[in-house]
C-alpha atoms as a PDB file:
ATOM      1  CA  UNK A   1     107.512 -30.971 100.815  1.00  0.00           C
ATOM      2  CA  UNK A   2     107.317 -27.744  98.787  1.00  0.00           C
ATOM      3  CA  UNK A   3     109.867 -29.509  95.779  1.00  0.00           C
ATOM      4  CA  UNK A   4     107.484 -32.161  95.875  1.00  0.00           C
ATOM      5  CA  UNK A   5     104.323 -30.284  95.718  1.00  0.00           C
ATOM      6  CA  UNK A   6     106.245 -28.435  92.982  1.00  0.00           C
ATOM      7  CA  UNK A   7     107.219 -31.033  90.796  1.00  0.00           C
ATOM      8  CA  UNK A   8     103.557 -32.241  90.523  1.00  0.00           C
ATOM      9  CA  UNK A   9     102.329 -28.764  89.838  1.00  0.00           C
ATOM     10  CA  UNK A  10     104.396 -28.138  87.036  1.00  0.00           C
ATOM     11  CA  UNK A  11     103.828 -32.385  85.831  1.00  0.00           C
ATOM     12  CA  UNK A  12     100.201 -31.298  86.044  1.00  0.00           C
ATOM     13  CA  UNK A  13     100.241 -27.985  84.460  1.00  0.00           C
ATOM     14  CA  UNK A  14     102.509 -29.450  81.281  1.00  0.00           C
ATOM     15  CA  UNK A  15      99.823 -32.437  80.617  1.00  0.00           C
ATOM     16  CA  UNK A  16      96.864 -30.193  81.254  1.00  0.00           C
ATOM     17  CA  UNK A  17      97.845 -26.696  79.095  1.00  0.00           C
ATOM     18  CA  UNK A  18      98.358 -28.293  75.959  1.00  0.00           C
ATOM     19  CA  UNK A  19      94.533 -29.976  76.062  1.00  0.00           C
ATOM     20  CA  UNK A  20      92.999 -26.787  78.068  1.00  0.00           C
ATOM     21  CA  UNK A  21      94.490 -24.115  75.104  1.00  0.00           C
ATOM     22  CA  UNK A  22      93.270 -26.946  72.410  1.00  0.00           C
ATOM     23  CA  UNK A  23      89.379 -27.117  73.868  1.00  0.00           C
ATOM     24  CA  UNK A  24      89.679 -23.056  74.279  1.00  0.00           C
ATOM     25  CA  UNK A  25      90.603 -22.711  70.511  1.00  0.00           C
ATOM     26  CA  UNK A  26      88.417 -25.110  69.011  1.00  0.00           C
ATOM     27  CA  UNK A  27      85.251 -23.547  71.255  1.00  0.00           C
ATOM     28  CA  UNK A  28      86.527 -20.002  70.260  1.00  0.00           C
ATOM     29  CA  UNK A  29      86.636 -21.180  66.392  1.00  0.00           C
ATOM     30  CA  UNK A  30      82.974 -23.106  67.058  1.00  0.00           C
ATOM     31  CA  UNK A  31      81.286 -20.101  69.007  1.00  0.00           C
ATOM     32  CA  UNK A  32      82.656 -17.200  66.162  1.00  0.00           C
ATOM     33  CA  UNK A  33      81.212 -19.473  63.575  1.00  0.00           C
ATOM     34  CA  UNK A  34      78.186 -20.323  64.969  1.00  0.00           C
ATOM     35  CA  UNK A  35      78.016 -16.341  65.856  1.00  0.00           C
ATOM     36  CA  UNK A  36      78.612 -15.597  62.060  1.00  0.00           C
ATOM     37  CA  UNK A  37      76.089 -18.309  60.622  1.00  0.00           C
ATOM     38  CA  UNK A  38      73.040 -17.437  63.289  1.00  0.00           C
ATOM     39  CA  UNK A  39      71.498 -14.594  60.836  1.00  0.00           C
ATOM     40  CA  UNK A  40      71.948 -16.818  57.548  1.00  0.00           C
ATOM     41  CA  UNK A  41      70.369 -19.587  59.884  1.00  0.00           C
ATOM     42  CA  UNK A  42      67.467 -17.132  60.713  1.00  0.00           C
ATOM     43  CA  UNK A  43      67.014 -16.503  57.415  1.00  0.00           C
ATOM     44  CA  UNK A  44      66.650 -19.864  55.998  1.00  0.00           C
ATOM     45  CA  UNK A  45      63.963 -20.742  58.632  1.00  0.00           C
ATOM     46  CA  UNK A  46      62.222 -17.995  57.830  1.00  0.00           C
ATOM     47  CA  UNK A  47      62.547 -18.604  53.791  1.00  0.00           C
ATOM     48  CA  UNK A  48      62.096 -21.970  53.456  1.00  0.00           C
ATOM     49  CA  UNK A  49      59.045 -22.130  56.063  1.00  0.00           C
ATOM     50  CA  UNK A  50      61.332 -24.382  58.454  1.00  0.00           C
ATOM     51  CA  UNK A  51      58.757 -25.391  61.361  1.00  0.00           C
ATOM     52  CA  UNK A  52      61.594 -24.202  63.784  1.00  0.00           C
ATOM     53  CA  UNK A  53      61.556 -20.788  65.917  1.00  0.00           C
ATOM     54  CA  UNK A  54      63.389 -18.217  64.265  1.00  0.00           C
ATOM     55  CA  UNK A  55      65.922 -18.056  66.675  1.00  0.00           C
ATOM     56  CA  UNK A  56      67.181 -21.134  66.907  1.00  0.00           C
ATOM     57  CA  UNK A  57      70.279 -22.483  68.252  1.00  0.00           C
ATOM     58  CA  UNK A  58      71.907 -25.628  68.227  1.00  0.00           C
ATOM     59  CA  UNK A  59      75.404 -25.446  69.422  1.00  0.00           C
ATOM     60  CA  UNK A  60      78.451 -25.928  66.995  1.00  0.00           C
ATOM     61  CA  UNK A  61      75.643 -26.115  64.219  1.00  0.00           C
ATOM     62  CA  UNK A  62      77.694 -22.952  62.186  1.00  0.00           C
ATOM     63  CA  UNK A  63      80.249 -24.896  62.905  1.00  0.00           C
ATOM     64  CA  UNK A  64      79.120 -28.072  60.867  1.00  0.00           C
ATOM     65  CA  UNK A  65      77.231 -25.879  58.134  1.00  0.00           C
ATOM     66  CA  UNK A  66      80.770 -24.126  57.398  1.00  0.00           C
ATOM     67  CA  UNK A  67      82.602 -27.822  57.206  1.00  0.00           C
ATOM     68  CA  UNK A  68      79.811 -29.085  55.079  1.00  0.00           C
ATOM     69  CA  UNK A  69      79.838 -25.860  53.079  1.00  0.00           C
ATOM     70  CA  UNK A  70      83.784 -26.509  52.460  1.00  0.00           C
ATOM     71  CA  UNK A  71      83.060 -30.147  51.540  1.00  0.00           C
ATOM     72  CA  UNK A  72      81.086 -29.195  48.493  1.00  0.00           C
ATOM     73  CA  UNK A  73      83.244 -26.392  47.571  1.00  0.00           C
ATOM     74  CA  UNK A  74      86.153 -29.485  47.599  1.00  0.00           C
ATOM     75  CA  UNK A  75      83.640 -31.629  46.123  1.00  0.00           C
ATOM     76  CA  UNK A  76      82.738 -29.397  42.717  1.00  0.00           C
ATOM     77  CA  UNK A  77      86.213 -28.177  42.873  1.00  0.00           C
ATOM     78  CA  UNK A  78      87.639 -31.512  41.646  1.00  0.00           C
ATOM     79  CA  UNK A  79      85.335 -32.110  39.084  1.00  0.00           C
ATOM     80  CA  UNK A  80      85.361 -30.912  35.660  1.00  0.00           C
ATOM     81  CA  UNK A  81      83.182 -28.152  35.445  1.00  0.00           C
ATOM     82  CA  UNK A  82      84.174 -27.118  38.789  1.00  0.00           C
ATOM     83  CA  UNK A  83      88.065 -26.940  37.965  1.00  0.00           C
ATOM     84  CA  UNK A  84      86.830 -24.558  34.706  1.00  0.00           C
ATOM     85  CA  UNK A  85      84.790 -22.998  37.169  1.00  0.00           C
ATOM     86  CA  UNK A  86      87.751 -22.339  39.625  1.00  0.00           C
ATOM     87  CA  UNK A  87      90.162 -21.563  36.995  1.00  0.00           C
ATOM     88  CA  UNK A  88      87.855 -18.373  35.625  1.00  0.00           C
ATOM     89  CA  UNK A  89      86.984 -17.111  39.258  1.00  0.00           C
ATOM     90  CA  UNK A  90      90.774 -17.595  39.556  1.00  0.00           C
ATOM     91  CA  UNK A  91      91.437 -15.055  36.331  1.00  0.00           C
ATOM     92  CA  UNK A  92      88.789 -12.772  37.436  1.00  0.00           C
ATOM     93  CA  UNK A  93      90.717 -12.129  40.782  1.00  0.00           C
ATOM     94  CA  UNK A  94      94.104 -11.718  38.756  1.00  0.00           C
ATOM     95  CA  UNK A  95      92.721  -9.204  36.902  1.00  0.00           C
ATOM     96  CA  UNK A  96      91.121  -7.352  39.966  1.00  0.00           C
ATOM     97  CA  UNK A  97      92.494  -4.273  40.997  1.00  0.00           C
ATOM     98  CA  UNK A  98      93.649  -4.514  44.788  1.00  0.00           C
ATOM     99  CA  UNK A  99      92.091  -8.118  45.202  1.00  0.00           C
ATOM    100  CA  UNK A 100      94.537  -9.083  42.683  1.00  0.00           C
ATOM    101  CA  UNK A 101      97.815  -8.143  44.928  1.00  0.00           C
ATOM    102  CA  UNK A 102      95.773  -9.611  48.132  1.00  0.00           C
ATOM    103  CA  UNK A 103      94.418 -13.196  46.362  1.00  0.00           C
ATOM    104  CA  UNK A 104      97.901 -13.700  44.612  1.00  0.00           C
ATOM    105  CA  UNK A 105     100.106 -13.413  47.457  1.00  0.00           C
ATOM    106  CA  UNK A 106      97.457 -15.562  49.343  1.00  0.00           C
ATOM    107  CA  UNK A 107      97.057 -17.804  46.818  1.00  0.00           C
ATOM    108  CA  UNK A 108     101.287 -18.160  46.502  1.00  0.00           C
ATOM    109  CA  UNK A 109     101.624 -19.378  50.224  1.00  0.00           C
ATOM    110  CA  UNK A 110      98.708 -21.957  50.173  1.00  0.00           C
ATOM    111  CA  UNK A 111     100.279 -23.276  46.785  1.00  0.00           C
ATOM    112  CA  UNK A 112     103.665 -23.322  48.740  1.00  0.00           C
ATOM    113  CA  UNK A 113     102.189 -25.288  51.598  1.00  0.00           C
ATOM    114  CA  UNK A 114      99.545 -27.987  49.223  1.00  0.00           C
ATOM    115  CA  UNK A 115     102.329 -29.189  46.981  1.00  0.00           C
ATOM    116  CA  UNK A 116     103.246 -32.479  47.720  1.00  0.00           C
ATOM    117  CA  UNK A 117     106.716 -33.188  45.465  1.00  0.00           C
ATOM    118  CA  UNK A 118     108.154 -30.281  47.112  1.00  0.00           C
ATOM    119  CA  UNK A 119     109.942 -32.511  50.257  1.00  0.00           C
ATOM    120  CA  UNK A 120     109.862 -29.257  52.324  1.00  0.00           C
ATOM    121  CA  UNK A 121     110.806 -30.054  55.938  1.00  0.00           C
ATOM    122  CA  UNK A 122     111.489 -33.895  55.641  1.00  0.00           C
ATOM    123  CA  UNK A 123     114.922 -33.933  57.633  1.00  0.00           C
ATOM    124  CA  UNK A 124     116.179 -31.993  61.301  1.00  0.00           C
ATOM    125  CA  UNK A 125     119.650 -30.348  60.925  1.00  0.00           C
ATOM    126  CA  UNK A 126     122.181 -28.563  63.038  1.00  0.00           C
ATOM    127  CA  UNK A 127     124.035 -25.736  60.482  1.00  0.00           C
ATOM    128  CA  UNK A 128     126.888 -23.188  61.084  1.00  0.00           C
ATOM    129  CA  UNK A 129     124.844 -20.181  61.778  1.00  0.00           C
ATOM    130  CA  UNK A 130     125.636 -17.558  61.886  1.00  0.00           C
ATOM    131  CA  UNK A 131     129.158 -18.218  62.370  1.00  0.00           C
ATOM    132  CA  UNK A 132     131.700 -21.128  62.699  1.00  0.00           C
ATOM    133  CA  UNK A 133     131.248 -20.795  66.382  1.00  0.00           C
ATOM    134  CA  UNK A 134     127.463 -21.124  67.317  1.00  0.00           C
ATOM    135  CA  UNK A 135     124.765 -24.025  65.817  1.00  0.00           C
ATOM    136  CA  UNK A 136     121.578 -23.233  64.743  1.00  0.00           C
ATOM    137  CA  UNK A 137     118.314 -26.067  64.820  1.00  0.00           C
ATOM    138  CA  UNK A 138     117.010 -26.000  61.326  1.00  0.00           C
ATOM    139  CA  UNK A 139     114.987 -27.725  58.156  1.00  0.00           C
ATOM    140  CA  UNK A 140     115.942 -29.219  55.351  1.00  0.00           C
ATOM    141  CA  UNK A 141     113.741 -27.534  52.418  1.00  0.00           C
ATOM    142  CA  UNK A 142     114.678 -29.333  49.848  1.00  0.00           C
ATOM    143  CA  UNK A 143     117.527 -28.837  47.563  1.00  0.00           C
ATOM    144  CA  UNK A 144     118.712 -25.087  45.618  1.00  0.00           C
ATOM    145  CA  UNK A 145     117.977 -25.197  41.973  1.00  0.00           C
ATOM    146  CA  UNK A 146     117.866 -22.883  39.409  1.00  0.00           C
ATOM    147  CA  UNK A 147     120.294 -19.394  39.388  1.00  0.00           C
ATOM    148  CA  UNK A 148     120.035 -19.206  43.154  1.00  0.00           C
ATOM    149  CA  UNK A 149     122.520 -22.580  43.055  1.00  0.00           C
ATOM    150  CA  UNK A 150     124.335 -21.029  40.178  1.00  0.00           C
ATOM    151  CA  UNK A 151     124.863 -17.941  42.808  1.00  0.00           C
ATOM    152  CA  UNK A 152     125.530 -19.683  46.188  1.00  0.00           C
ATOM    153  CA  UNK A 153     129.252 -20.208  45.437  1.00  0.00           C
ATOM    154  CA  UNK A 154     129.107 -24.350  46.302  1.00  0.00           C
ATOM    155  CA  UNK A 155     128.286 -27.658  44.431  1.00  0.00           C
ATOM    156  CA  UNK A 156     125.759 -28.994  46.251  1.00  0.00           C
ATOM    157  CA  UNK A 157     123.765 -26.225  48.392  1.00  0.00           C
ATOM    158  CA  UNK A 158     121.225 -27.019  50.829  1.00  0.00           C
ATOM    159  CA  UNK A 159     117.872 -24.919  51.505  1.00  0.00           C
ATOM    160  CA  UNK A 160     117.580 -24.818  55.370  1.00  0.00           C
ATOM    161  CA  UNK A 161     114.828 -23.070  57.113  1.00  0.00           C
ATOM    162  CA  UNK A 162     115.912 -21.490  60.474  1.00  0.00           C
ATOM    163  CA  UNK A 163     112.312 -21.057  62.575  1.00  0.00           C
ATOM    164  CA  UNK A 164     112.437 -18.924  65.677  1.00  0.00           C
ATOM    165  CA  UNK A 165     110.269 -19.122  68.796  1.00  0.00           C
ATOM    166  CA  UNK A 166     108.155 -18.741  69.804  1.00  0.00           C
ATOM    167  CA  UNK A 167     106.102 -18.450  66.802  1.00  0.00           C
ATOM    168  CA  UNK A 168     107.839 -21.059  64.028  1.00  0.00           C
ATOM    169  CA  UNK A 169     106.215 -19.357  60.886  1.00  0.00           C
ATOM    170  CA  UNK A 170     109.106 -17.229  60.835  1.00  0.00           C
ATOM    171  CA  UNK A 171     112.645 -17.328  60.719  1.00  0.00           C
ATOM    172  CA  UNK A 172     114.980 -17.345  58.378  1.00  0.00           C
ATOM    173  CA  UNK A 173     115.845 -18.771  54.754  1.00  0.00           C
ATOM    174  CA  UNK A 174     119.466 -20.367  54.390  1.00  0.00           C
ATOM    175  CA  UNK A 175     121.182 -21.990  51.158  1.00  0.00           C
ATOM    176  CA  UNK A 176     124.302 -22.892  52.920  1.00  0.00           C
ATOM    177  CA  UNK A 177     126.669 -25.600  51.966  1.00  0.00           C
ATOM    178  CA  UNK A 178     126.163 -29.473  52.358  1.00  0.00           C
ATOM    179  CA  UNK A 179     129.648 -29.658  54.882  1.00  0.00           C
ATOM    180  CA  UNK A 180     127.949 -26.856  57.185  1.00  0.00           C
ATOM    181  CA  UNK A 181     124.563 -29.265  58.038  1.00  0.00           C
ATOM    182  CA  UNK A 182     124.576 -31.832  60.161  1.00  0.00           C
ATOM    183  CA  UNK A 183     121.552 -34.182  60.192  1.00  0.00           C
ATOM    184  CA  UNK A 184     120.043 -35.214  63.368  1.00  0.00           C
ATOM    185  CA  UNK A 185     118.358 -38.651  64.197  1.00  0.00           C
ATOM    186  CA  UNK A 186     115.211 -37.095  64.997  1.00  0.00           C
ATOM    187  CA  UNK A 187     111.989 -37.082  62.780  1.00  0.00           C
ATOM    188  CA  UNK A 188     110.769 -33.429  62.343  1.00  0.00           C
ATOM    189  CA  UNK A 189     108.000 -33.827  64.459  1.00  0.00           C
ATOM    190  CA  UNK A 190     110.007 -34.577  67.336  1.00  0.00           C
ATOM    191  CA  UNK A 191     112.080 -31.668  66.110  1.00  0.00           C
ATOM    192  CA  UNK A 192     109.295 -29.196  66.593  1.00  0.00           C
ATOM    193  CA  UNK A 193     108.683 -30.705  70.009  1.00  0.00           C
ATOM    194  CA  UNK A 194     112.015 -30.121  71.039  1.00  0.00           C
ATOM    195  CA  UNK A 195     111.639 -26.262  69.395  1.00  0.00           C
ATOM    196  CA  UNK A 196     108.736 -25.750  70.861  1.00  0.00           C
ATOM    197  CA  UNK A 197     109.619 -27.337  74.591  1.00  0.00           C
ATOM    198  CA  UNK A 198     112.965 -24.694  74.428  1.00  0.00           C
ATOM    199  CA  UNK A 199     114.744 -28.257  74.615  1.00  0.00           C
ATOM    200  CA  UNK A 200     112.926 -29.912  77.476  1.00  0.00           C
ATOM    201  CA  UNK A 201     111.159 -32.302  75.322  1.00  0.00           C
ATOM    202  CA  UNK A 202     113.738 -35.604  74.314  1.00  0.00           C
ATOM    203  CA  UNK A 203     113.931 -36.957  70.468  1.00  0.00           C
ATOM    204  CA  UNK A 204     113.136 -40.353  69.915  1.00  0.00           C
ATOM    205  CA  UNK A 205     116.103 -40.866  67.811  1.00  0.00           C
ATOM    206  CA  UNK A 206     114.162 -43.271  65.292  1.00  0.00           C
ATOM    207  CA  UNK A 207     115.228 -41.170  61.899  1.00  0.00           C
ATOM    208  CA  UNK A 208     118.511 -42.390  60.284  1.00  0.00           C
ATOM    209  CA  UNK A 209     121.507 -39.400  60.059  1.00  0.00           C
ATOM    210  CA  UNK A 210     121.403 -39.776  56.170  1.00  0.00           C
ATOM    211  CA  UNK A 211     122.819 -36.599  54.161  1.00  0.00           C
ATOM    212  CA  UNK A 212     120.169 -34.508  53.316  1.00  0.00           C
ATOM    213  CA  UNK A 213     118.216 -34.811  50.268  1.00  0.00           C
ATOM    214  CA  UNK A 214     120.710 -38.309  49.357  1.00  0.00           C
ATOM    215  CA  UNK A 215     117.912 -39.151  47.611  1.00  0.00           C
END
């Protein structure tokens, strides 16, 4: 009786935590925005002659006025003016003292991230790490170029990220050589699943064990 009610516990608490911690985030993000838009809300009532009370609250409304805000921003962005428009704010904050250091390093990992010929992460590999003797889960990141494949003492290096747990932003940066990784037949999002579960959750098996990068 007790395995029993435990097995349904834990069946329970694995299909419920995942959507409980995704409603508490998204309410958290909703409630600090609409916290952080109330006074410029306020305002505009006031300003404008809105026939609403000055206080006024309509849940998830900073919410929506930030998202719309963003949509114009990505709107006039993409147009001409707005590109000339984003490349001079863009040369004003390189030339900033102490912004400049913060907005360019920024800047650098959202480029990283946005590009799309990059490949980064399209393949799930097992690599020699960090010895003969133990295998480490990793992803393919394309392939070395430049003086760092000049340097890596091999003909055809691999980049291989190494994430650790739980938080996957970090980990580590490998070019090792293409006879130390071994693809895996899983797509990278079932990779992540299985990274994330500490193994518990099973790869579909539905990507191909091509070399990486053959392409």
């Amino acid at each position: 009786m007790k395995s029993f009610v435990k097995k349904y516990l834990i069946a329970g608490l694995l299909i419920l935590f995942p959507v409980g911690l995704t409603v508490f985030v998204l309410a958290f993000v909703i409630n600090l925005l609409d916290r952080v838009m109330a006074p410029w809300i306020s305002l505009a009532i006031v300003r404008w002659n809105i026939p609403l009370p000055e206080d006024f609250y309509l849940p998830g409304l900073g919410f929506f006025l930030v998202c719309l805000f963003i949509f114009i921003v990505g709107l006039v962005a993409t147009n001409f003016f707005g590109r000339k428009l984003v490349a001079l704010s863009d040369r004003i904050l390189h030339q900033t003292p102490i912004v400049r250091s913060i907005y360019t390093t920024i800047k650098k990992v959202v480029d990283s991230v946005s590009e799309a010929d990059t490949g980064s992460f399209d393949q799930v590999v097992v690599v020699k790490y960090p010895h003969d003797g133990m295998r480490m889960f990793g992803l393919v990141a394309g392939r070395t170029r430049g003086e760092v494949r000049e340097h890596s003492g091999d003909e055809d290096p691999v980049n291989v990220f190494v994430p650790l747990i739980p938080n996957v932003t970090l980990g580590f940066y490998l070019v090792l050589p293409r006879k130390d990784v071994t693809p895996m037949d899983i797509t990278v999002e079932e990779g992540m699943k299985y990274l994330m579960s500490f193994g518990l959750a099973k790869g579909e098996g539905k990507k191909s064990s091509s070399s990486p990068h053959e392409n």
